[in-house]
Protein backbone atom coordinates (compact mmCIF):
# COMPACT_ATOMS: atom_id res chain seq x y z
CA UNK A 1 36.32 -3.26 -18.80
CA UNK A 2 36.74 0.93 -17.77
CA UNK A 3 33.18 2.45 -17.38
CA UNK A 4 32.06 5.41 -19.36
CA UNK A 5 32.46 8.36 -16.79
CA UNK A 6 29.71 10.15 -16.07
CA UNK A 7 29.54 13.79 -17.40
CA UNK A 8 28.57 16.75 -16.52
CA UNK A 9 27.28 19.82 -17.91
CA UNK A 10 28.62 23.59 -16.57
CA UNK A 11 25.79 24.35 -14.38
CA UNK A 12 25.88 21.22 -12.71
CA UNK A 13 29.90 21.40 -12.15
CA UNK A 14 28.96 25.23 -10.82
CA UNK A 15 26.29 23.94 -8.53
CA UNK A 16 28.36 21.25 -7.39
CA UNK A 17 31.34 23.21 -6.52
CA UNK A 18 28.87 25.85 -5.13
CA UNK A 19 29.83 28.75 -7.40
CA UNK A 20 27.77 30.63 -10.18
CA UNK A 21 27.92 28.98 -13.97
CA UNK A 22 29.85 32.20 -15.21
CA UNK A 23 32.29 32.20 -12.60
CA UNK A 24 33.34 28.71 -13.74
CA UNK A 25 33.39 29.47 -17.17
CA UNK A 26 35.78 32.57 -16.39
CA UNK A 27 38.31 30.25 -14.38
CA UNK A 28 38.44 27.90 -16.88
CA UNK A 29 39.09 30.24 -20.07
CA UNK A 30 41.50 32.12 -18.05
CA UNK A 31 43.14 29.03 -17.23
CA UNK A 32 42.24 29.60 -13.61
CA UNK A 33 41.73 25.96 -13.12
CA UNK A 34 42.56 23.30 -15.47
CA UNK A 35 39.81 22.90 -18.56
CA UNK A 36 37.11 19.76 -18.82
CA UNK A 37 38.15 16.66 -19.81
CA UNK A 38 35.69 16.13 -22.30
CA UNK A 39 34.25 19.01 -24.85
CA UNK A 40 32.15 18.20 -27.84
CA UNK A 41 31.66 21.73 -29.90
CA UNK A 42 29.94 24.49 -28.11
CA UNK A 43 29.70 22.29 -24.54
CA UNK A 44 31.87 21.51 -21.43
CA UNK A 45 32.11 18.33 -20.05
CA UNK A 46 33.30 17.99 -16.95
CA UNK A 47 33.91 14.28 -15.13
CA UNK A 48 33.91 13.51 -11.26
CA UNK A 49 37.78 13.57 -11.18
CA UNK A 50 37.32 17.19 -12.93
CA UNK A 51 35.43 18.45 -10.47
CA UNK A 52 37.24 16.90 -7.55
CA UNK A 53 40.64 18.52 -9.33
CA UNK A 54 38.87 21.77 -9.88
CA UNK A 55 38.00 21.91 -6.05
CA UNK A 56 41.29 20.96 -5.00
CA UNK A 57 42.77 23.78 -7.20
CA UNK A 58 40.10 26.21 -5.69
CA UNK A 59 41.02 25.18 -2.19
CA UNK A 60 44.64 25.50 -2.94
CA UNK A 61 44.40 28.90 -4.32
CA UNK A 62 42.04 30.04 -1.17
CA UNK A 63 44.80 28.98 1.16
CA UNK A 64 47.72 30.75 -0.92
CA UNK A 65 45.59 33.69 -0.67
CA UNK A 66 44.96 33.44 2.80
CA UNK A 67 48.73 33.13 3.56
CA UNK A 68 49.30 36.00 1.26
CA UNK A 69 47.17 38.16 3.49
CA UNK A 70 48.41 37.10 7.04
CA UNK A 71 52.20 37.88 5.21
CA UNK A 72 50.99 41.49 4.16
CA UNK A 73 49.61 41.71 7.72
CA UNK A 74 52.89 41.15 9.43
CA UNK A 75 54.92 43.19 6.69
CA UNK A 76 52.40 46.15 7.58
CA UNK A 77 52.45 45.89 11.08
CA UNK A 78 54.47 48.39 12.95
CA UNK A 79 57.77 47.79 14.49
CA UNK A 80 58.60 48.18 17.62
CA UNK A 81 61.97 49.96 18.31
């Protein structure tokens, strides 16, 4: 028999991933990082294996970004002739 995953609200998803409530909320309706599992009308949901997917996909972006700068950095840097 599965067990019932336990849920949690937006603030606690925020404060587990360690950012503000709104900030989730904006990565998740821009599609930022994939939506809750679970919704019942006018609430998020989100499950452990949300938030573990959601940091994973927040991690992922933060090193794309960071590899994105170092490129600019060498594309900016002068040449030598």
């Amino acid at each position: 028999m599965d067990s019932i995953p336990k849920l949690h609200s937006l603030r606690e998803a925020a404060r587990q991933l360690d950012l503000p409530t709104w900030k989730l909320a904006y990565l998740v309706d821009r599609g930022d990082v994939a939506p809750p599992s679970a919704q019942v009308p006018g609430r998020r949901l989100f499950t452990d294996d949300d938030i573990c997917r959601i940091q994973q996909q927040l991690a992922d972006r933060a090193a794309a970004s960071r590899q994105d700068r170092s490129l600019d950095g060498r594309r900016d840097a002068p040449t030598s002739n």
